[in-house]
Structures are given as C-alpha cells and as structure tokens.
Protein backbone atom coordinates (compact mmCIF):
# COMPACT_ATOMS: atom_id res chain seq x y z
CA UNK A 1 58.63 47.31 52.92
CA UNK A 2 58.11 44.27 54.68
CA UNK A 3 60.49 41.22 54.99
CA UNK A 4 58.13 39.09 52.85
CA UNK A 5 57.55 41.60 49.94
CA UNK A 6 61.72 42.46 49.92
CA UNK A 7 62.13 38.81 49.86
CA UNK A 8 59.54 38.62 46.96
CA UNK A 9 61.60 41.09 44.80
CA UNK A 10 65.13 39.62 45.25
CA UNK A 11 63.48 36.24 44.09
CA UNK A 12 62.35 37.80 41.15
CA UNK A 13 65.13 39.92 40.68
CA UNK A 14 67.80 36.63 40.93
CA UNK A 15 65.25 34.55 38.39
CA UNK A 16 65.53 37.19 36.10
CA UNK A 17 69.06 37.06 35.85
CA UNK A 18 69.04 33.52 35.15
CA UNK A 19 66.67 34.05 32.84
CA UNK A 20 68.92 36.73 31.68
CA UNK A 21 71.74 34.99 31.30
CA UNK A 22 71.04 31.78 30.06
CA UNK A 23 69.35 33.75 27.42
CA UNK A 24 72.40 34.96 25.90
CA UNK A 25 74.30 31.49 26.76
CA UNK A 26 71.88 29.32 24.98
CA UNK A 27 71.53 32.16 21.64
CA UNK A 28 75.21 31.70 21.48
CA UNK A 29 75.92 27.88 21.56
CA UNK A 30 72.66 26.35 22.37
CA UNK A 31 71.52 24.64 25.41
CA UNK A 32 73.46 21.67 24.99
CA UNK A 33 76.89 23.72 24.96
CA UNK A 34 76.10 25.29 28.16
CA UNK A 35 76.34 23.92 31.67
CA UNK A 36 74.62 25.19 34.87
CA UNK A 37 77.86 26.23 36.13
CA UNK A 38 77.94 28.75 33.50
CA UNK A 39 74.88 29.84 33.84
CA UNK A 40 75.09 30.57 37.66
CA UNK A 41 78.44 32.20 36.70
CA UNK A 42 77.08 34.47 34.63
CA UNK A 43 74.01 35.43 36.22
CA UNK A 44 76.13 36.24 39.37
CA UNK A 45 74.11 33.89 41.94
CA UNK A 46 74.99 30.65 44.00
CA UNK A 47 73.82 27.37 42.02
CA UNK A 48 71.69 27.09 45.38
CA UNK A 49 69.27 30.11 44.09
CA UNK A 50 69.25 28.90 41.21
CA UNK A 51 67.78 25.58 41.95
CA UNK A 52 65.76 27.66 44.25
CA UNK A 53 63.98 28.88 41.08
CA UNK A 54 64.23 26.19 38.59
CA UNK A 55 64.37 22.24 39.38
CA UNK A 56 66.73 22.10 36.62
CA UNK A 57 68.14 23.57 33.09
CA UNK A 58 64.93 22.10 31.51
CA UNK A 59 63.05 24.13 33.97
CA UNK A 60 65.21 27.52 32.67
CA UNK A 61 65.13 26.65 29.42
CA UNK A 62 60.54 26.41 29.74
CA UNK A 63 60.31 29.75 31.43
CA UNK A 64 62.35 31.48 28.85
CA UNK A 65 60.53 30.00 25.92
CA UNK A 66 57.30 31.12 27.77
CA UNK A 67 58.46 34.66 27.99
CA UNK A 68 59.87 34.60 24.47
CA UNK A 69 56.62 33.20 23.23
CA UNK A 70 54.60 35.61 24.75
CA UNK A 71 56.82 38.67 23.62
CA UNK A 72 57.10 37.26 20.36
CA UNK A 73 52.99 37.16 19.96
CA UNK A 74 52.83 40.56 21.40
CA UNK A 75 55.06 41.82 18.58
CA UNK A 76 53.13 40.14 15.80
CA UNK A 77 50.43 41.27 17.18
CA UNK A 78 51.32 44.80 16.55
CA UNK A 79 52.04 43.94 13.13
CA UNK A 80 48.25 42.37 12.56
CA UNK A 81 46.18 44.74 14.53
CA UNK A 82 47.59 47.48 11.75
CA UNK A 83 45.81 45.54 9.25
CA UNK A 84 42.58 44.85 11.28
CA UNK A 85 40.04 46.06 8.83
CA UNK A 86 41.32 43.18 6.58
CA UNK A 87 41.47 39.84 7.76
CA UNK A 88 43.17 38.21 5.27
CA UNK A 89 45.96 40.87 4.99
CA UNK A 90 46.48 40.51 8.61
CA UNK A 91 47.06 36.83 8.94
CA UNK A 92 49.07 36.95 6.39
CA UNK A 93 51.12 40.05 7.62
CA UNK A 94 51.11 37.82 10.69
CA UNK A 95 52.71 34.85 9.42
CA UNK A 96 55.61 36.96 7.76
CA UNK A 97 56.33 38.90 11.10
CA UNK A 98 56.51 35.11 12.80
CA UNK A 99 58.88 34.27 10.26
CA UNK A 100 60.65 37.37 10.65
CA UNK A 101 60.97 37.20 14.45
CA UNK A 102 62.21 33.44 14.29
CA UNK A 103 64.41 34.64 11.43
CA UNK A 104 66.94 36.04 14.07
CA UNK A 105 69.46 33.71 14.88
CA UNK A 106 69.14 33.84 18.91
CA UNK A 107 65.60 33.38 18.89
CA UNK A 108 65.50 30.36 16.01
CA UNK A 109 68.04 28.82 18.16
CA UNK A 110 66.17 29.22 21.57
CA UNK A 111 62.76 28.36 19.96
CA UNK A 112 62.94 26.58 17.05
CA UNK A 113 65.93 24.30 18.08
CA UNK A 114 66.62 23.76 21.73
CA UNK A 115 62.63 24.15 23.02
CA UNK A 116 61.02 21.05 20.88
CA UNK A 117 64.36 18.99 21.53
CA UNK A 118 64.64 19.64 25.37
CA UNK A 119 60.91 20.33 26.12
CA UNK A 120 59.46 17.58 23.97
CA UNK A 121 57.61 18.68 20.49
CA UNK A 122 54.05 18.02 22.38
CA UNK A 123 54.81 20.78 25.17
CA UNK A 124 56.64 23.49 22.84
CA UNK A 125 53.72 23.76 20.58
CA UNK A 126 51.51 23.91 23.50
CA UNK A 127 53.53 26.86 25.06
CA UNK A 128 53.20 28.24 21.65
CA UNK A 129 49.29 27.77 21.21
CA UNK A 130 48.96 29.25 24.59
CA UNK A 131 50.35 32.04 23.30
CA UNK A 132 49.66 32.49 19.67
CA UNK A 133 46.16 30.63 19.25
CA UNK A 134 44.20 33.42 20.44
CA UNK A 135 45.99 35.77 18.25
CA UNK A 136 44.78 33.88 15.10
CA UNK A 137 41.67 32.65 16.38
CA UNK A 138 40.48 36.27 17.10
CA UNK A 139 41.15 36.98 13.23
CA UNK A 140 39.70 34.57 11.90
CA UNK A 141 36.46 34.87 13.91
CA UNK A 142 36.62 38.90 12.74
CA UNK A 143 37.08 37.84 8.72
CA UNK A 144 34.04 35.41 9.23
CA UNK A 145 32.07 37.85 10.73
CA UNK A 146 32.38 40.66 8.56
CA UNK A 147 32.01 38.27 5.90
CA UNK A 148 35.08 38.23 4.34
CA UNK A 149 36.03 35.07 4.86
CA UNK A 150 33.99 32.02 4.46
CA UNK A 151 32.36 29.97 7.53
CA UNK A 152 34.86 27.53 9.03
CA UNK A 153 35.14 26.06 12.41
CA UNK A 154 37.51 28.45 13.35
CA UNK A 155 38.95 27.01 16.72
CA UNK A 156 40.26 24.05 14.55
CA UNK A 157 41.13 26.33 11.58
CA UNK A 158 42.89 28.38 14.04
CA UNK A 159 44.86 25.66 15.28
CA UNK A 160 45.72 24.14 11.67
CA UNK A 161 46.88 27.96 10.44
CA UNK A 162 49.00 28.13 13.44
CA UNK A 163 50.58 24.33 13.26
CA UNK A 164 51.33 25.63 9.32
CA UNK A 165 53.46 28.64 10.06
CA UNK A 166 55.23 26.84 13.41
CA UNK A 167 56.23 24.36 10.12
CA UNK A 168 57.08 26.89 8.05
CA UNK A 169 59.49 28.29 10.73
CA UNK A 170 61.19 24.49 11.56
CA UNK A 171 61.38 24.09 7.75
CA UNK A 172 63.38 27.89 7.12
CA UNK A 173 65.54 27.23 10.16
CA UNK A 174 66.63 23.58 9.02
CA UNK A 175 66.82 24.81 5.06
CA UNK A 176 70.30 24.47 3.61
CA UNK A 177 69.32 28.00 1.71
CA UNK A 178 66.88 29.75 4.06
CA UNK A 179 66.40 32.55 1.78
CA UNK A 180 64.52 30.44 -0.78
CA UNK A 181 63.06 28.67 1.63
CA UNK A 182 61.35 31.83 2.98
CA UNK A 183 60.34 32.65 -0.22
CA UNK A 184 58.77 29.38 -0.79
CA UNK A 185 56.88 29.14 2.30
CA UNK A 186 55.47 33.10 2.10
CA UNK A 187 53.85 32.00 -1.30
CA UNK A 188 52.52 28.62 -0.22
CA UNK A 189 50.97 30.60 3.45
CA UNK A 190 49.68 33.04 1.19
CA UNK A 191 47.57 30.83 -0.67
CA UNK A 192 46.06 28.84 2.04
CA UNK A 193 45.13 31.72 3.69
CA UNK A 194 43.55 33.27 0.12
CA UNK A 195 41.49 29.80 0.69
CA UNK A 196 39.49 31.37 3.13
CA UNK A 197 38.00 34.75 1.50
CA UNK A 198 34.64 34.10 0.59
C-alpha cells in the first residue's frame, strides 16, 4: 500500500467518525446543543483533523444530511420499486415510507430541524431534490407511459409531489399531536396523487 492510498483511508476513516459522532450528538440535543469540542471528543480525533475535513460544524452538519438523504431515498426506494407495476400505489407507498423514515426522532431532528435552520431552506431542499427527485420523477414518467396516469409535465410535477411530502414531513414534525397530523396528511397525499390516474 502506498503512502498516498494509506493516507487516503485514514482521511476517510477520521471523517467518518466525525460523521459518526456528531450523528448521535446532534439526534440527541440538536446541533445547537453541541459544540465542536464535543464532537472531536467523541469522535476520538484532534480538532486539527477535524477542520482538516470540514471548514466548520455547518460543513459536518451538510455532509451528514447528504448521506442521510441519500440512505433515506435508497430505503424508500425499496419500498416503491415493490409496487412498480402500479404507479400510483407506489408514490403513494413512497410518501408514507418518507414519512415513516422522518418519523424517527434522530432523523426528524437531523433533517427536518437542524438542516433547513443551519443550511438555509434553499440548500436543504436542494440536497433533498438531488436525492429524491429522480426517485419520483422516474414514477411518474412510468405511470404516464403505461398510461395510467394522465400526461403532465412530469419534471415540474415531480418537483411539486416532492415539495408536498418535504411539507408534509415539516408540518408532522412541528404538529402539537403528530399522530393526527400523520393521518391528515396520508389522506390529503393520497388524493393529489389519485389526481393523476387517467
């Protein structure tokens, strides 16, 4: 193994642990609560590799949301692609397995609380259409070409679908009785996305 390729792997291996770490930090008290000190401290590095990987907490905080993003889609994805012979069942078994994943308290708090406060509303939701657009986009392109679902420009529909359920989720997490909310917000995605089916 060279020196270059060794020195490769113990940067990634130290950013994970950061990652890691501030992870569990921010699920438990949110990124406010937490200093850098903390983080370093937990993570088990010098607060010179960590700023080695990140300019700053912001900088943590993106990557993290970027990974949890993309694992998040990934695991929706799952949940769609089961119902791929029905468009309309799958974006809507899509939306509730969003809600679900969002549902758990570490992740709401991560995504849904400290991400569009620290990062800025404008750059969360374009992490999370770099992530999730396609996902949607691909279905609703599928429904209108099997004919299932009426024509639409679906780029734009895509986008509109996805801004819905990212609303849905800010509007559960903030809800004084999430339960209902849920509820609420399952029937009301269900029947925009009946709106489609030809």
């Amino acid at each position: 193994m060279t020196d270059e390729s060794l020195h490769a792997r113990r940067s990634a291996a130290t950013r994970r642990k950061l990652i890691e770490a501030a992870t569990t930090l921010f699920a438990e008290r949110g990124y406010a609560a937490v200093g850098t000190e903390e983080i370093v401290r937990t993570a088990g590095v010098t607060r010179g590799a960590m700023y080695h990987q990140f300019a700053d907490k912001a900088a943590l905080l993106e990557a993290m949301v970027e990974e949890a993003e993309k694992a998040l889609v990934q695991r929706v994805a799952e949940g769609a692609i089961a119902q791929a012979g029905d468009p309309i069942a799958a974006l809507k078994a899509g939306s509730r397995a969003f809600l679900d994943e969002v549902a758990d308290p570490a992740t709401r708090q991560i995504l849904l609380i400290d991400a569009p406060s620290v990062l800025g509303h404008a750059r969360w939701r374009e992490i999370g259409l770099r992530h999730g657009l396609g996902l949607v986009e691909g279905v609703l392109a599928h429904g209108v070409e099997l004919g299932v679902l009426r024509p639409m420009p679906v780029r734009a529909m895509a986008q509109l679908v996805s801004g819905a359920i990212d609303e849905a989720a800010l509007a559960i997490a903030s809800a004084d009785d999430p339960v209902a909310a849920r509820a609420t917000f399952d029937e009301a995605l269900d029947l925009l996305i009946e709106a489609f089916r030809v």
